[in-house]
N, C-alpha and C. Protein backbone atom coordinates (compact mmCIF):
# COMPACT_ATOMS: atom_id res chain seq x y z
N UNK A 1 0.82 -1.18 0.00
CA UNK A 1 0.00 0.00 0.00
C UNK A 1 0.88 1.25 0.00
N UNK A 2 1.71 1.40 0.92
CA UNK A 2 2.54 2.20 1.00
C UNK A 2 3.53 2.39 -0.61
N UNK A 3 3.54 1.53 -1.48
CA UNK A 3 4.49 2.12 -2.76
C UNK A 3 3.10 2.27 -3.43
N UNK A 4 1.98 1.87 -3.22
CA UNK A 4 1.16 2.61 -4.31
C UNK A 4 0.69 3.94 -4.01
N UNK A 5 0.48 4.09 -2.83
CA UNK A 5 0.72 5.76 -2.36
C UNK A 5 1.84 6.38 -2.88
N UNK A 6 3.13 5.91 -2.77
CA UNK A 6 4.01 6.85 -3.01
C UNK A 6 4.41 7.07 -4.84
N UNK A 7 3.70 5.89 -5.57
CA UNK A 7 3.46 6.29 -6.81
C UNK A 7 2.52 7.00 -7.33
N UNK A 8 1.39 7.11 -6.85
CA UNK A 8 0.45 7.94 -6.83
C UNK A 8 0.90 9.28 -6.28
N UNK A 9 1.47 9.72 -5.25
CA UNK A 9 2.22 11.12 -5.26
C UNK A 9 2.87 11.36 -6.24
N UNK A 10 3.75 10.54 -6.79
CA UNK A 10 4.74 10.59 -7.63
C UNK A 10 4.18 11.35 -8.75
N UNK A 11 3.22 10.70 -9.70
CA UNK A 11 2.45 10.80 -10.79
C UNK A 11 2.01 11.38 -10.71
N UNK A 12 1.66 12.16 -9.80
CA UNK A 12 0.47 13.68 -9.57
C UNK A 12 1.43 14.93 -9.63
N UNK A 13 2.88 14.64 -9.15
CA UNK A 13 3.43 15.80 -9.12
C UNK A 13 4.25 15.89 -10.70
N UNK A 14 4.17 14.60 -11.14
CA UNK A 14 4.75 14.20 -12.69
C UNK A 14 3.61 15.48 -13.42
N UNK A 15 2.47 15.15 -13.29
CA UNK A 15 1.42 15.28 -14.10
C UNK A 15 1.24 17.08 -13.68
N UNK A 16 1.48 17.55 -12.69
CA UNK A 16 1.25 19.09 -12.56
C UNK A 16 2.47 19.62 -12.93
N UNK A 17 3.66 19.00 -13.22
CA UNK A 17 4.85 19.24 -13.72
C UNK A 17 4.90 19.48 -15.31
N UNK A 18 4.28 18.45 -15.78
CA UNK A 18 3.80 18.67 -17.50
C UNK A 18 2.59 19.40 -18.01
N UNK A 19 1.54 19.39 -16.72
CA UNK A 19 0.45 20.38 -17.11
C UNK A 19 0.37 21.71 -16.97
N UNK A 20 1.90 22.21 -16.94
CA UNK A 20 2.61 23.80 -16.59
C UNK A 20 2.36 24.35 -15.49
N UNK A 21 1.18 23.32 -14.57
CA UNK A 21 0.86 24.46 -12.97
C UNK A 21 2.32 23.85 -11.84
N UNK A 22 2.35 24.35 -11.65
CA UNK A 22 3.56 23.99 -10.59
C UNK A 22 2.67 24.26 -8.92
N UNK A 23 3.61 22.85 -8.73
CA UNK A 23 3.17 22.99 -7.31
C UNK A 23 4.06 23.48 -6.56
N UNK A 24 3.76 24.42 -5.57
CA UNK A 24 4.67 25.21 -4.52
C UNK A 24 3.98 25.08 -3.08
N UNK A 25 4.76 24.88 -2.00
CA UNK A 25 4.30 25.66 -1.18
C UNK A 25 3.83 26.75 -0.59
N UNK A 26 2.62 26.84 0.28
CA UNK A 26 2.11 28.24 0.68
C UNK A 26 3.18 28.85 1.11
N UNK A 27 3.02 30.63 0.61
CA UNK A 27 3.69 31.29 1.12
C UNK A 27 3.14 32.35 2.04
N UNK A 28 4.14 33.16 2.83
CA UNK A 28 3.51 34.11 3.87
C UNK A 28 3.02 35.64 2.65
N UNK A 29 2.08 35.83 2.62
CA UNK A 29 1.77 37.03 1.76
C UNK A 29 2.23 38.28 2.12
N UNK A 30 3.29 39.07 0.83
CA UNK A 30 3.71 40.05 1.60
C UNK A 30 3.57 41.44 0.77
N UNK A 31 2.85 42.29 1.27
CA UNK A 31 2.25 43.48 0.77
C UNK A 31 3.57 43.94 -0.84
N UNK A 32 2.42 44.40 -1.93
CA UNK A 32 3.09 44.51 -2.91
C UNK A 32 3.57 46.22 -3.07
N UNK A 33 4.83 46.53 -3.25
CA UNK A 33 5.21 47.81 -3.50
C UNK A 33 5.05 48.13 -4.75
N UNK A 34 4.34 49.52 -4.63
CA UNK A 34 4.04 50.00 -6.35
C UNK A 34 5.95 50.16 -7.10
N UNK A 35 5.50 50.31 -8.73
CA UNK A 35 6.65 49.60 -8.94
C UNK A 35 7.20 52.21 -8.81
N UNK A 36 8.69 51.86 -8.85
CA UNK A 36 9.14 53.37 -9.25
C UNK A 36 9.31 53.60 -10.44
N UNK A 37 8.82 54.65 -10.65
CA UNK A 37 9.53 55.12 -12.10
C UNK A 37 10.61 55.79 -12.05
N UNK A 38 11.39 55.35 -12.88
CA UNK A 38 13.08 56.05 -12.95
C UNK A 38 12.46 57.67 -13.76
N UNK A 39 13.12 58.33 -13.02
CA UNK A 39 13.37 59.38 -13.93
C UNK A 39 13.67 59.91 -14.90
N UNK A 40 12.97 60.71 -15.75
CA UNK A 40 13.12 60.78 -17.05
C UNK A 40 14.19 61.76 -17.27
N UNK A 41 14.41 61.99 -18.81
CA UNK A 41 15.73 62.94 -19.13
C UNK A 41 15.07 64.00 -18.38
N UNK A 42 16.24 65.58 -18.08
CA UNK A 42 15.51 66.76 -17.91
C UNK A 42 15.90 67.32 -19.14
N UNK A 43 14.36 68.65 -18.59
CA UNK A 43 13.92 69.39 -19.80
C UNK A 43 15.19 69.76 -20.72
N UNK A 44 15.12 70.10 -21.58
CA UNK A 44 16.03 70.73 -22.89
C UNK A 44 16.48 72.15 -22.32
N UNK A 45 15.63 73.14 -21.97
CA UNK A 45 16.21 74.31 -21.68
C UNK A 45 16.74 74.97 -20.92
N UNK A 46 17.89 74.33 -19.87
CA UNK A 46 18.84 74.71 -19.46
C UNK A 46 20.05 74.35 -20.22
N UNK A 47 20.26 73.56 -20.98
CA UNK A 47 21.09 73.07 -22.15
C UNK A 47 21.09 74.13 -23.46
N UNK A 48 20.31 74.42 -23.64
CA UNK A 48 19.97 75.66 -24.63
C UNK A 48 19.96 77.10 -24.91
N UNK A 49 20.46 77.49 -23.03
CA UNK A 49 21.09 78.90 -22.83
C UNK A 49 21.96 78.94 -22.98
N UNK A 50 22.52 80.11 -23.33
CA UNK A 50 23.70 80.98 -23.53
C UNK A 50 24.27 82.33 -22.97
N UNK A 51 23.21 82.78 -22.20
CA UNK A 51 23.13 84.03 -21.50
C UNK A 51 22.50 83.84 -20.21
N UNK A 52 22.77 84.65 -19.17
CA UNK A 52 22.50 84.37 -17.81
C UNK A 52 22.12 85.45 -17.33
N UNK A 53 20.93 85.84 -17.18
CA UNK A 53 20.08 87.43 -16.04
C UNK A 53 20.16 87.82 -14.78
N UNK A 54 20.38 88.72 -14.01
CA UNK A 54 19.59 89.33 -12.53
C UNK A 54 18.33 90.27 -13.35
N UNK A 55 17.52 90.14 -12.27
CA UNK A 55 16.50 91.21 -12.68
C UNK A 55 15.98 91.43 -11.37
N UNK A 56 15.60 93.29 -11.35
CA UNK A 56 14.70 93.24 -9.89
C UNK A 56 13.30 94.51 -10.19
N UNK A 57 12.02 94.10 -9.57
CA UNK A 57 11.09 94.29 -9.71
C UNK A 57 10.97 95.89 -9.77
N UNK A 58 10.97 96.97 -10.44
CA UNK A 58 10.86 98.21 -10.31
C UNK A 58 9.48 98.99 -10.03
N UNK A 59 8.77 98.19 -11.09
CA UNK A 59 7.46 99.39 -10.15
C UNK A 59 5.86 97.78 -10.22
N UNK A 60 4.65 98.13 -10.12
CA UNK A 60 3.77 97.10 -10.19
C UNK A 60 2.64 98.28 -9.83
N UNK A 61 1.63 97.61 -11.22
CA UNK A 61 0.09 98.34 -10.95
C UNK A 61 -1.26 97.01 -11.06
N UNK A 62 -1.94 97.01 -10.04
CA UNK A 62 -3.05 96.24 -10.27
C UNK A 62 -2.65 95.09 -9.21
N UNK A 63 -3.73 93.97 -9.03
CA UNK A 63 -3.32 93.50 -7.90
C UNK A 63 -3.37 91.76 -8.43
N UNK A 64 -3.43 91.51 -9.56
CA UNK A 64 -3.29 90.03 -10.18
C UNK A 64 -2.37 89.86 -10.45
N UNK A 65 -1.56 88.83 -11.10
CA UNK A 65 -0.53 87.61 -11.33
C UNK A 65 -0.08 87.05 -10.41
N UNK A 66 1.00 86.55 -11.12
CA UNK A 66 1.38 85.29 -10.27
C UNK A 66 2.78 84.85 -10.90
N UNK A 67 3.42 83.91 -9.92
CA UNK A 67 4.75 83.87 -10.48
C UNK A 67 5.73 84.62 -9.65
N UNK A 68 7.23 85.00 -10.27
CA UNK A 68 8.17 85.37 -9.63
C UNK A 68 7.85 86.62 -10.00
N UNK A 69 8.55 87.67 -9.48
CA UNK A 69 9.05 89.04 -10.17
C UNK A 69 7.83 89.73 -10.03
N UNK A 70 6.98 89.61 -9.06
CA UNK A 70 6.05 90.78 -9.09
C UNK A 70 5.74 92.03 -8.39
N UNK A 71 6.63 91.47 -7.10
CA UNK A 71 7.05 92.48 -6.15
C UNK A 71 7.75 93.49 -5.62
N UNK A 72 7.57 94.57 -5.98
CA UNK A 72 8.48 95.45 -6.23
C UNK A 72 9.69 95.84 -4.96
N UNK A 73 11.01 95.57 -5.02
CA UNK A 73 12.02 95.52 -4.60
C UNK A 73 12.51 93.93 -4.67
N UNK A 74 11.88 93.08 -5.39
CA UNK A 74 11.69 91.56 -5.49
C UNK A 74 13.03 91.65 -6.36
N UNK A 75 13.55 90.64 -6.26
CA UNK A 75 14.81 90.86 -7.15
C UNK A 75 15.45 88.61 -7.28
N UNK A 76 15.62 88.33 -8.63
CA UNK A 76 16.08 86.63 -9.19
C UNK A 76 17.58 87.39 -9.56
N UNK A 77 18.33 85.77 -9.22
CA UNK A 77 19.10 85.98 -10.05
C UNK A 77 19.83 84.53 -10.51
N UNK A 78 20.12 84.63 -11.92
CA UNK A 78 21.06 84.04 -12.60
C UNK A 78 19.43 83.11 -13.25
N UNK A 79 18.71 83.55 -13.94
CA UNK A 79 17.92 83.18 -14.56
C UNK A 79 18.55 82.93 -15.97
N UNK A 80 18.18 81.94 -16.61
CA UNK A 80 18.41 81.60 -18.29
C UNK A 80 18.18 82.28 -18.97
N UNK A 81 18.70 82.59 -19.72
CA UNK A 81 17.71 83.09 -21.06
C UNK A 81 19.09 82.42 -22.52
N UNK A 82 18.09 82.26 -23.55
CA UNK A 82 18.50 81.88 -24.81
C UNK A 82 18.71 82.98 -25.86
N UNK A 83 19.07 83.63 -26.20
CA UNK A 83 19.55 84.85 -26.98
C UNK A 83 20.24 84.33 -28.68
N UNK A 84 19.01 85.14 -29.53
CA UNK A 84 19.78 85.46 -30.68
C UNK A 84 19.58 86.42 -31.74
N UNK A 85 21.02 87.11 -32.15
CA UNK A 85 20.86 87.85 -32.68
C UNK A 85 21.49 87.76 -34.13
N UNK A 86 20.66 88.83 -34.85
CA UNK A 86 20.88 88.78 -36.56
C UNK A 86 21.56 90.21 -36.47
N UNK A 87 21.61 90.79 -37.71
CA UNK A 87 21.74 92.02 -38.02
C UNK A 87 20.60 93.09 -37.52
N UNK A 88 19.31 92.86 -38.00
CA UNK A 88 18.18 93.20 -37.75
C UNK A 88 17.26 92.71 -36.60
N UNK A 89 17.47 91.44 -36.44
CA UNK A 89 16.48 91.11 -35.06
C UNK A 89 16.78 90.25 -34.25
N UNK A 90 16.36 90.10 -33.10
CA UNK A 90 16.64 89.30 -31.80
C UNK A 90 15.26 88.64 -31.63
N UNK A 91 15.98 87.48 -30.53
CA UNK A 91 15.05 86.37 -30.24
C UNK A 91 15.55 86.41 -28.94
N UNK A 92 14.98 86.77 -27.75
CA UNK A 92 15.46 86.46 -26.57
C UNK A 92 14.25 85.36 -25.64
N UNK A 93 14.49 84.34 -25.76
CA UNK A 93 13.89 83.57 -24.92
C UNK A 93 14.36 83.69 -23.54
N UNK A 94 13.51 83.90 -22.41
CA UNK A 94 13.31 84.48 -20.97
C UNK A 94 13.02 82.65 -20.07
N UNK A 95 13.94 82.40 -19.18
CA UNK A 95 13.16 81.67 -17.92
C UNK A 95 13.41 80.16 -18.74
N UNK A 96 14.87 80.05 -19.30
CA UNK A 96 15.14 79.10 -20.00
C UNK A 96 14.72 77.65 -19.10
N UNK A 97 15.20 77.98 -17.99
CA UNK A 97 14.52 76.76 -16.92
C UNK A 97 13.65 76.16 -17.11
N UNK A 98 12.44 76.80 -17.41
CA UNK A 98 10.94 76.11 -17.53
C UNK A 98 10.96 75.90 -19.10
N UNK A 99 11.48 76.04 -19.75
CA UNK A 99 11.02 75.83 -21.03
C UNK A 99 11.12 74.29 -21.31
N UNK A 100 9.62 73.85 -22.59
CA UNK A 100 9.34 74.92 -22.98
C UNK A 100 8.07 75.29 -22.91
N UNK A 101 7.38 75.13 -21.59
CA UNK A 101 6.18 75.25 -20.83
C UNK A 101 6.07 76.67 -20.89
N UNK A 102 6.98 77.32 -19.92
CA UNK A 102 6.76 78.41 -19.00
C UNK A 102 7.82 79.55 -19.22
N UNK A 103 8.22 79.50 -20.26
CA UNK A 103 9.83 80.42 -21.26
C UNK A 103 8.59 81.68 -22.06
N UNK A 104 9.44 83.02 -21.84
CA UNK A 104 8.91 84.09 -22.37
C UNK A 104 9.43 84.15 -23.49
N UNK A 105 9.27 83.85 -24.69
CA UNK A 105 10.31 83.83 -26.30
C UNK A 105 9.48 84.90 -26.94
N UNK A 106 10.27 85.94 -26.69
CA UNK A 106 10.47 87.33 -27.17
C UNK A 106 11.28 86.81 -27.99
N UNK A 107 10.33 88.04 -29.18
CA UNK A 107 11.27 88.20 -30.90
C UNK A 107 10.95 89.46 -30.93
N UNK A 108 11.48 90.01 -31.48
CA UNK A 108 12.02 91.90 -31.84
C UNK A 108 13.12 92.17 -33.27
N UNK A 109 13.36 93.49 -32.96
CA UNK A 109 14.23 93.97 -33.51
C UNK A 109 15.32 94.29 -33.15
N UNK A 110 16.63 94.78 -33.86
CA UNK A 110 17.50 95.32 -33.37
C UNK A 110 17.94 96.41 -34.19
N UNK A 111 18.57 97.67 -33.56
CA UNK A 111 18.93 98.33 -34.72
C UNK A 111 20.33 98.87 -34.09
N UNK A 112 21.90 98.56 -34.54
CA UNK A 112 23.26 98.90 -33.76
C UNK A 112 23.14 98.53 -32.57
N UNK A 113 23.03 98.95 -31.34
CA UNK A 113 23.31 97.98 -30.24
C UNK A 113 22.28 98.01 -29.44
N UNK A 114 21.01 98.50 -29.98
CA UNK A 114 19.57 98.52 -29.24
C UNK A 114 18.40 97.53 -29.72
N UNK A 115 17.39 97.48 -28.78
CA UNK A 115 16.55 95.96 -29.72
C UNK A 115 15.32 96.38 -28.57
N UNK A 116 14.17 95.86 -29.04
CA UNK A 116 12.97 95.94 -28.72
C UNK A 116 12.12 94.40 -28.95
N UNK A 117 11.73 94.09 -28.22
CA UNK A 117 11.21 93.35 -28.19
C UNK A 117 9.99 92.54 -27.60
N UNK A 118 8.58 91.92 -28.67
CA UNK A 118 7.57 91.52 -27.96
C UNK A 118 7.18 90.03 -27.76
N UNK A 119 6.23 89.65 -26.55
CA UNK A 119 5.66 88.60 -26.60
C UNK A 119 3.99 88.16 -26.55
N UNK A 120 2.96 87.95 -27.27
CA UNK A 120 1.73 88.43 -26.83
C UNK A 120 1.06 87.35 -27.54
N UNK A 121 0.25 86.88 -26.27
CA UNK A 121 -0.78 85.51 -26.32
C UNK A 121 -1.77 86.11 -26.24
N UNK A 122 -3.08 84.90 -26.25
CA UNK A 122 -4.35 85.39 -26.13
C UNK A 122 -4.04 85.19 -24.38
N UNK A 123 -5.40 86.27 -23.89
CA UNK A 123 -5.07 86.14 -22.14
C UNK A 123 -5.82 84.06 -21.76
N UNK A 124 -5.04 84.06 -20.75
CA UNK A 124 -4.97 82.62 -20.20
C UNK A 124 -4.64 82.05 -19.36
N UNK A 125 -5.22 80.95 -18.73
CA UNK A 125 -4.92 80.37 -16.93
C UNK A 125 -4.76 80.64 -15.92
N UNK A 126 -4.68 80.14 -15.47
CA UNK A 126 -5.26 80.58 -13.90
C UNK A 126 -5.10 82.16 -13.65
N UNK A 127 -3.62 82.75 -14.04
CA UNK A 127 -3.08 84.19 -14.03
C UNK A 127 -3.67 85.25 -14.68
N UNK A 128 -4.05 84.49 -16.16
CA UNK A 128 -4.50 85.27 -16.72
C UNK A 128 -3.78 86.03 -17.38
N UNK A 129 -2.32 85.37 -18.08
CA UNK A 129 -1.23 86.09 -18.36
C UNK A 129 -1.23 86.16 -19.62
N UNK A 130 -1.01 87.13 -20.30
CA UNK A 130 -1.08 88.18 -21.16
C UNK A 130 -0.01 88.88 -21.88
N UNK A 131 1.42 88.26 -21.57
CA UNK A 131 2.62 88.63 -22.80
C UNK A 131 3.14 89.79 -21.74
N UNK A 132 3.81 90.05 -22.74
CA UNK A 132 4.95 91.33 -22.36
C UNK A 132 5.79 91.88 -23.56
N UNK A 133 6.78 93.23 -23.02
CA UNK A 133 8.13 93.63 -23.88
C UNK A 133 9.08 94.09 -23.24
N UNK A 134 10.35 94.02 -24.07
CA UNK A 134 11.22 94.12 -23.35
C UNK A 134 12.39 94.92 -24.41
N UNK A 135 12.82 95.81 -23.71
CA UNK A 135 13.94 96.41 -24.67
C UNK A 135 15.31 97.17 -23.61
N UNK A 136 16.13 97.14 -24.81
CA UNK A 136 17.44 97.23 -24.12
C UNK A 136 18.65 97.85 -25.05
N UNK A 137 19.94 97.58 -24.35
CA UNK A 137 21.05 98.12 -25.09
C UNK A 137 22.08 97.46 -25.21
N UNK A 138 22.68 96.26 -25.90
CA UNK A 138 23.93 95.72 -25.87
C UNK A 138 24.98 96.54 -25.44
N UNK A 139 26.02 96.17 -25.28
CA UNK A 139 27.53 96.96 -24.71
C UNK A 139 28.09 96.75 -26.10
N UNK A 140 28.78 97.30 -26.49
CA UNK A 140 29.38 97.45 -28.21
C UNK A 140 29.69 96.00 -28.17
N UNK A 141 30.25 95.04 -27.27
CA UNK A 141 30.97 93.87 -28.07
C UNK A 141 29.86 92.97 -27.60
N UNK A 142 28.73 93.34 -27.61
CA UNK A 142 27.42 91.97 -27.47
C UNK A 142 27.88 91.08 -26.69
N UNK A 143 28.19 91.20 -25.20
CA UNK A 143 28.52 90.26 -24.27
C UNK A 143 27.52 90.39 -23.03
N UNK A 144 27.19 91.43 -23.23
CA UNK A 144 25.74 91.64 -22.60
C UNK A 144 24.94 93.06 -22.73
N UNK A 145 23.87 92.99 -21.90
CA UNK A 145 22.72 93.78 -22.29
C UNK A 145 21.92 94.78 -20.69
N UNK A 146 21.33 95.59 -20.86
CA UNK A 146 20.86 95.65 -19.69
C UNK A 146 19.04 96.46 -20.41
N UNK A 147 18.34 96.02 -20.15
CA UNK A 147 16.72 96.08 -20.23
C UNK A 147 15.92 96.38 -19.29
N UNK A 148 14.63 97.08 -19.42
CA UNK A 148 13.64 97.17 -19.19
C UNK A 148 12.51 96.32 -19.69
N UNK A 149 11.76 95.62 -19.13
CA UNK A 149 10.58 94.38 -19.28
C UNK A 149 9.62 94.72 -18.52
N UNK A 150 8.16 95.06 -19.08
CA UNK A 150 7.54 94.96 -18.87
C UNK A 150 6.51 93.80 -19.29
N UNK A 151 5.92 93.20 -17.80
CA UNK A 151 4.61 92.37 -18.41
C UNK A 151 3.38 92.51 -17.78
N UNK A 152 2.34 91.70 -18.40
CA UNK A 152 1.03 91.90 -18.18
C UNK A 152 0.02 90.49 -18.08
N UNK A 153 -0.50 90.85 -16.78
CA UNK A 153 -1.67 89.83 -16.29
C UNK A 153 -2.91 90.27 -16.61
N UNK A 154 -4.01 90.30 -16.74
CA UNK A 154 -5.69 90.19 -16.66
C UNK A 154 -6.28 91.06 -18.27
N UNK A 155 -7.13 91.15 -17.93
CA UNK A 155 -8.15 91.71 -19.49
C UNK A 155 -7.45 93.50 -19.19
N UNK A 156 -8.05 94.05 -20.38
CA UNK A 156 -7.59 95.42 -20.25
C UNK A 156 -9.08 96.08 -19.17
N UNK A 157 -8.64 96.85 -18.79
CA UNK A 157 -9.34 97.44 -17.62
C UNK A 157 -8.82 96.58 -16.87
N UNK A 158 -8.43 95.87 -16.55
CA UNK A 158 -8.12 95.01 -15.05
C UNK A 158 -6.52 94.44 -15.13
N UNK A 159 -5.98 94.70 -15.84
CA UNK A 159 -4.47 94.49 -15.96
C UNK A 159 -3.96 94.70 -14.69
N UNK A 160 -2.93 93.83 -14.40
CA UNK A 160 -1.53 93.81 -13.47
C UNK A 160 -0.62 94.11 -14.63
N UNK A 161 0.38 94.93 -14.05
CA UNK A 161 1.48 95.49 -15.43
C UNK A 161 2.76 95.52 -14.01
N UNK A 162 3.84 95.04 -14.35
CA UNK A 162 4.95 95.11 -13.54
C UNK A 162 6.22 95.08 -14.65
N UNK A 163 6.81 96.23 -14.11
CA UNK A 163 8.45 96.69 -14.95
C UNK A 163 9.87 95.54 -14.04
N UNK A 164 10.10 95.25 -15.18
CA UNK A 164 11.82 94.73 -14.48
C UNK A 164 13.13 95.54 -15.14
N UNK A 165 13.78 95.39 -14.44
CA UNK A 165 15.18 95.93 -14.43
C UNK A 165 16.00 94.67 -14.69
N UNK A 166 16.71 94.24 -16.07
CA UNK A 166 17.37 93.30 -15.98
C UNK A 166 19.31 93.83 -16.46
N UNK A 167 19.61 93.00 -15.72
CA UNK A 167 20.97 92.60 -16.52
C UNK A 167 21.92 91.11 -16.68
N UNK A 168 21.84 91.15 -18.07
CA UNK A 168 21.59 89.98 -18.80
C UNK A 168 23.43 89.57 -19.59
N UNK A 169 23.78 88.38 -19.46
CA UNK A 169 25.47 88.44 -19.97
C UNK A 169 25.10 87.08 -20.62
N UNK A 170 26.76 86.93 -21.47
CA UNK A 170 26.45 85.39 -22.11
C UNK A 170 27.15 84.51 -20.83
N UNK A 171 27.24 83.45 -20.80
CA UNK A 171 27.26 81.97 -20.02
C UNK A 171 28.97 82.10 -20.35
């Protein structure tokens, strides 16, 4: 009796062996950890500056936005920006950090070592932000710049408008 029992175990564990279920012993159940996600590349636009800002808050009208730089004596520094210039016009992308979400990409003009420049969306989100301009004066050998920026939060009649004072160099 005893070897036909133990062939009969035998053949059962033969048979769950070829029928792909495997037999295991119970185990103690142990709470499952969600899996991590590795971190992805970072953004592109700190890789993509070339020029480096201080700026500090000079004057502010109205009582909306949001964000840095609205407070007057408020003062960033060593902010990104992406800079380029032609003969005739500039491209200064602002707040290279966030890009390219949250980057101010001002395009303008230039004329000898001065440049003007705008940015202007339809108004939008939560802020209600609304573009800006910004103009300035290179130093004769275009190694840097120093500007006035103004921007703008809410509908007209209800605008926030705040001036910056920047000075802006290459990297």
């Amino acid at each position: 009796m005893r070897i036909l029992h133990a062939l009969l175990w035998c053949s059962c564990g033969v048979a769950a062996a070829c029928s792909g279920n495997e037999v295991t012993p119970p185990t103690t159940a142990r709470p499952v950890s969600p899996p991590v996600a590795a971190p992805g590349p970072g953004l592109p636009g700190p890789s993509l500056a070339n020029w480096q800002g201080d700026a500090t808050v000079l004057f502010r009208t109205g009582t909306g936005g949001c964000g840095w730089g609205t407070t007057v004596g408020e003062s960033r520094a060593g902010v990104l920006w992406r800079v380029s210039i032609t003969d005739t016009a500039v491209a200064l992308d602002e707040d290279m950090g966030n890009f390219p979400t949250d980057h101010i990409p001002y395009k303008g003009t230039r004329s000898g070592q001065t440049f003007a420049a705008t940015y202007a969306q339809r108004i939008d989100g939560a802020c209600l932000w609304a573009g800006g301009d910004i103009a300035g004066t290179f130093l004769p050998d275009f190694t840097s710049f120093e500007a006035q920026e103004t921007v703008r939060w809410g509908r007209p009649g209800a605008e926030t408008t705040v001036q910056r004072q920047w000075q802006v160099r290459q990297r």
